[in-house]
C-alpha atoms as a PDB file:
ATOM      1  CA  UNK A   1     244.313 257.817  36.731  1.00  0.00           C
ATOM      2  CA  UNK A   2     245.488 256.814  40.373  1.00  0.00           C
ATOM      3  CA  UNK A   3     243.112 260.098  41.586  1.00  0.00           C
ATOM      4  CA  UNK A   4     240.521 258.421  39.468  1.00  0.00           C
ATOM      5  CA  UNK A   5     240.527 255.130  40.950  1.00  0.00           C
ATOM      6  CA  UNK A   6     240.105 256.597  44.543  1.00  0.00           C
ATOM      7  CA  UNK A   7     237.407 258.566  43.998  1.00  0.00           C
ATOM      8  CA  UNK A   8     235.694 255.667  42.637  1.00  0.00           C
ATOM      9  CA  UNK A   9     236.940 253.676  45.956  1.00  0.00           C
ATOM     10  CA  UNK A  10     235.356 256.756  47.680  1.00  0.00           C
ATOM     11  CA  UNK A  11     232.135 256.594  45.926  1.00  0.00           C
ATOM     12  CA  UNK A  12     231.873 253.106  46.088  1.00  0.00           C
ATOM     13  CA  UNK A  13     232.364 252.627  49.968  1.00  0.00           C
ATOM     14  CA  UNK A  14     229.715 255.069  50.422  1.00  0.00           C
ATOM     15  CA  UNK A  15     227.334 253.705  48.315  1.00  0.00           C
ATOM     16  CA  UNK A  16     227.399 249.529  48.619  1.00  0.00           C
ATOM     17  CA  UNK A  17     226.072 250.462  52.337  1.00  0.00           C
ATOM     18  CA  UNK A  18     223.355 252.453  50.852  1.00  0.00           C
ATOM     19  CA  UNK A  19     222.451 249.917  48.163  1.00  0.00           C
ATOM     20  CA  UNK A  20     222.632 246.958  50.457  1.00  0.00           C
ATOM     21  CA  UNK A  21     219.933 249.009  52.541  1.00  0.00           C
ATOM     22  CA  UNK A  22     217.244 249.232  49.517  1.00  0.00           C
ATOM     23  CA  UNK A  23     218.035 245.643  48.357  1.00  0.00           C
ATOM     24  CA  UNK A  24     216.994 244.606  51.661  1.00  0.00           C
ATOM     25  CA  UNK A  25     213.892 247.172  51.800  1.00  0.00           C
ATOM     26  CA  UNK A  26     213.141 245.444  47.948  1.00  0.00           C
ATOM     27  CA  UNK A  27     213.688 241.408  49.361  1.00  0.00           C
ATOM     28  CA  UNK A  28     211.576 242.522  52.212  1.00  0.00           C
ATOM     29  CA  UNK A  29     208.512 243.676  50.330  1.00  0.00           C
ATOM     30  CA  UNK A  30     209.210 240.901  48.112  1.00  0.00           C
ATOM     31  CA  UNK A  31     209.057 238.079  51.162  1.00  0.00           C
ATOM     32  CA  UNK A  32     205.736 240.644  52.098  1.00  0.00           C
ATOM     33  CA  UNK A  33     204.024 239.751  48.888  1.00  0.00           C
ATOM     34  CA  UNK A  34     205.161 236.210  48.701  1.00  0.00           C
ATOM     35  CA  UNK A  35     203.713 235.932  51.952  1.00  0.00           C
ATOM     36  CA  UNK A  36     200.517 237.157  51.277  1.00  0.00           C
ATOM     37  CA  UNK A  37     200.074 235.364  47.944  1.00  0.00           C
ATOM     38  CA  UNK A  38     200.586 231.839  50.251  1.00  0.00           C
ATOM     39  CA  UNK A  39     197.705 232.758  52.164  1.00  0.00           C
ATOM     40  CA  UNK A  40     195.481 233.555  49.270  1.00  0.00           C
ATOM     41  CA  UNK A  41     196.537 230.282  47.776  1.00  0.00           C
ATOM     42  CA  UNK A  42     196.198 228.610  50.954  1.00  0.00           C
ATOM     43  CA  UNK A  43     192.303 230.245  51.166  1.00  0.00           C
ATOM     44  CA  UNK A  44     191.782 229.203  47.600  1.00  0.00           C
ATOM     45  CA  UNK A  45     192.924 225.662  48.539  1.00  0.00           C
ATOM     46  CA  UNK A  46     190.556 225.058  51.718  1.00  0.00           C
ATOM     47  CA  UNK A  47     187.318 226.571  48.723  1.00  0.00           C
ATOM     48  CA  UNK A  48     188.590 224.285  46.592  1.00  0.00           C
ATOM     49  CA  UNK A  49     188.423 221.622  49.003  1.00  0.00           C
ATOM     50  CA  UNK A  50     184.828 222.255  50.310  1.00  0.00           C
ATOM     51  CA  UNK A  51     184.139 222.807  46.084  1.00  0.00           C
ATOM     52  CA  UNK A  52     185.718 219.322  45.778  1.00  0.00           C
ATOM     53  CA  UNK A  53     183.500 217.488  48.582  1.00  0.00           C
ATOM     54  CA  UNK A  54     180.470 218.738  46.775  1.00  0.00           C
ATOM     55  CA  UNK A  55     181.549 217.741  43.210  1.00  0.00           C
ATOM     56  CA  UNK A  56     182.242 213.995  44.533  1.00  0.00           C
ATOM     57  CA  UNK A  57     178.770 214.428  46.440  1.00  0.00           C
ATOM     58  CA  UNK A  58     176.877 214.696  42.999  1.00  0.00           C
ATOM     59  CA  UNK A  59     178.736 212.112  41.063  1.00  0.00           C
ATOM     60  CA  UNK A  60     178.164 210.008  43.773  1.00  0.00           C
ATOM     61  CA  UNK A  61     174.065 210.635  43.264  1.00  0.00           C
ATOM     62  CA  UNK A  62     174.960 210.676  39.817  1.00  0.00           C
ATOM     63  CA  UNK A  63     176.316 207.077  39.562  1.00  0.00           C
ATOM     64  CA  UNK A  64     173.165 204.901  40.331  1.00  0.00           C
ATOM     65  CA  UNK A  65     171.295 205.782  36.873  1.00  0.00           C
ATOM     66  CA  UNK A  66     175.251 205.515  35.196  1.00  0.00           C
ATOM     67  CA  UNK A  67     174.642 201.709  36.431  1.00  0.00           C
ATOM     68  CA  UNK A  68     170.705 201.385  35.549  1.00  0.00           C
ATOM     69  CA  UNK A  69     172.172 202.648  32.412  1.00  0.00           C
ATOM     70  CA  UNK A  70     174.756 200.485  31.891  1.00  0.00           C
ATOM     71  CA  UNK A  71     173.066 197.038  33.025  1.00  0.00           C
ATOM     72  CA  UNK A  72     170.396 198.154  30.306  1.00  0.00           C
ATOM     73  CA  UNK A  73     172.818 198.402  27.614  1.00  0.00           C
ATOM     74  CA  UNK A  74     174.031 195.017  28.613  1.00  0.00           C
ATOM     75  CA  UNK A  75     170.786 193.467  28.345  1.00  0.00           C
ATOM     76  CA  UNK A  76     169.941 195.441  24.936  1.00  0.00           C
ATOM     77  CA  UNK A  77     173.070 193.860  24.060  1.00  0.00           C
ATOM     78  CA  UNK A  78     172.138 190.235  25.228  1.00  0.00           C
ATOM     79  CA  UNK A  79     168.662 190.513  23.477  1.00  0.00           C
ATOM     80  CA  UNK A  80     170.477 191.606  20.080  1.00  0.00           C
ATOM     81  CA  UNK A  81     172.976 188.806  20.219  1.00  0.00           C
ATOM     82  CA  UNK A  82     169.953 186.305  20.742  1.00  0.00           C
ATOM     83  CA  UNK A  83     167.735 187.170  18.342  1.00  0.00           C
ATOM     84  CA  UNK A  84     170.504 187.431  15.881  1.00  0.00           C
ATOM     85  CA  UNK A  85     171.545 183.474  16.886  1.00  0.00           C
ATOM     86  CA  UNK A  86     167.538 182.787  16.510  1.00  0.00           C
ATOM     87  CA  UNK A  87     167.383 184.464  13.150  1.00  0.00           C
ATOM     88  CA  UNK A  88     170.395 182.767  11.915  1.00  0.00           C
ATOM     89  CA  UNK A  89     169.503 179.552  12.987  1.00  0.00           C
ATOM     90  CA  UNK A  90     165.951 179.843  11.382  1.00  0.00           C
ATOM     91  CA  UNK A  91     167.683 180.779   8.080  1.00  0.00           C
ATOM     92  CA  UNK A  92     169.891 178.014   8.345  1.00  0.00           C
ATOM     93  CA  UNK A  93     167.281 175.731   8.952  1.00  0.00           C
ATOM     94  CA  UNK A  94     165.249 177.053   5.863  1.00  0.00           C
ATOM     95  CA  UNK A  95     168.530 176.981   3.644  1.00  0.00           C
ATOM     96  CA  UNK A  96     168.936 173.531   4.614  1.00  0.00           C
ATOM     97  CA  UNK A  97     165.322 172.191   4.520  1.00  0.00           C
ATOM     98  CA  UNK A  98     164.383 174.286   1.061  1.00  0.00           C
ATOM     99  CA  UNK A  99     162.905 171.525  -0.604  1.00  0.00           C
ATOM    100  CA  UNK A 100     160.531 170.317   2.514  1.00  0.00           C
ATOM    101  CA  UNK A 101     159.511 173.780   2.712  1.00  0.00           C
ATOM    102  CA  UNK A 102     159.266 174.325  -1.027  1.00  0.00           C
ATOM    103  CA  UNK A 103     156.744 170.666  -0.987  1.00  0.00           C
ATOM    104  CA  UNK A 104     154.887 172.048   1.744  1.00  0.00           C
ATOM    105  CA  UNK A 105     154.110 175.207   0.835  1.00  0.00           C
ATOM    106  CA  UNK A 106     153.294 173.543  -2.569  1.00  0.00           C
ATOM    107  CA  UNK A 107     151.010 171.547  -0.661  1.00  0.00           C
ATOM    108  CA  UNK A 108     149.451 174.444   1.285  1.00  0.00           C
ATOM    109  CA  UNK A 109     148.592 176.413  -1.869  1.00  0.00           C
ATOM    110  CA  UNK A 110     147.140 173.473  -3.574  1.00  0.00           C
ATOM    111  CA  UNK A 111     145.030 172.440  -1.193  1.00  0.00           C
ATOM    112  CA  UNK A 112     143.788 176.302  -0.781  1.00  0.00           C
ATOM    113  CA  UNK A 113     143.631 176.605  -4.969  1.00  0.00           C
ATOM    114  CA  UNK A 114     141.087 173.386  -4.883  1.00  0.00           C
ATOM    115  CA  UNK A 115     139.368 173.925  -1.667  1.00  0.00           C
ATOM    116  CA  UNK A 116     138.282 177.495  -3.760  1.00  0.00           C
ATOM    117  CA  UNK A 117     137.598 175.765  -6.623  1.00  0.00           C
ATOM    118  CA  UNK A 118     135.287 173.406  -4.534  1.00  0.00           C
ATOM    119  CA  UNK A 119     133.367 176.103  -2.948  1.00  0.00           C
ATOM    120  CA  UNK A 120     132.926 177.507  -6.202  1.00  0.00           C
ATOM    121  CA  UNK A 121     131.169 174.601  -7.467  1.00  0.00           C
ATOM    122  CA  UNK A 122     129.560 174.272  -4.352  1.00  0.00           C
ATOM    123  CA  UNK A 123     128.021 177.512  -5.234  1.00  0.00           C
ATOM    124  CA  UNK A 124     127.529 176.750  -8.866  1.00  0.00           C
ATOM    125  CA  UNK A 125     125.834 174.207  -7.951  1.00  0.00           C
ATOM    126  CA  UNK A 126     123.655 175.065  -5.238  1.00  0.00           C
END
């Protein structure tokens, strides 16, 4: 078992030198392509960038008709709320006044009923 053990001891101080070597050949390649992956970011970044100052160009040109568009929904808005108050109040008015409108329109039909009846004796009799 002792023979065993120093062969391994053997082995082993031979080979952690060699190991260390291709550990450092693999970090290297691996701080190659890290490297070069930065700079492909770092290209994509400045596209991006010029990409970016174009996007903020158009909304930029886009935001004048977002306004027109939004001060006419305001005013649709205002209109609506008006002419809702108008027709409200006119209902009001008629719910409250039924009876004067009632007589009148009473009055307005009978006067139309007997200014027919008039012309047609007027034309009876002429």
């Amino acid at each position: 078992m002792n023979e065993f053990i120093e062969a391994a001891q053997n082995l082993s101080v031979q080979l952690l030198p060699i190991l260390g070597v291709i550990v450092l050949i693999f970090l290297c390649v691996l701080l190659v392509k890290l490297t070069n992956l930065v700079k492909t970011v770092d290209g994509s970044v400045k596209e991006f960038h010029g990409t970016m100052k174009l996007v903020d160009k158009s909304i930029e040109k886009a935001q004048a008709p977002l306004d027109t568009a939004v001060k006419l929904s305001h005013t649709v808005d205002e209109v609506h709320d008006k002419s809702y108050a108008a027709v409200k109040q006119a209902s009001e008015y008629v719910s409250e006044n039924m009876g004067t409108v009632k007589s009148y329109i009473n009055e307005k039909l009978n006067k139309t009923v007997k200014q027919e009846t008039q012309e047609d004796d007027d034309i009876i009799n002429f």
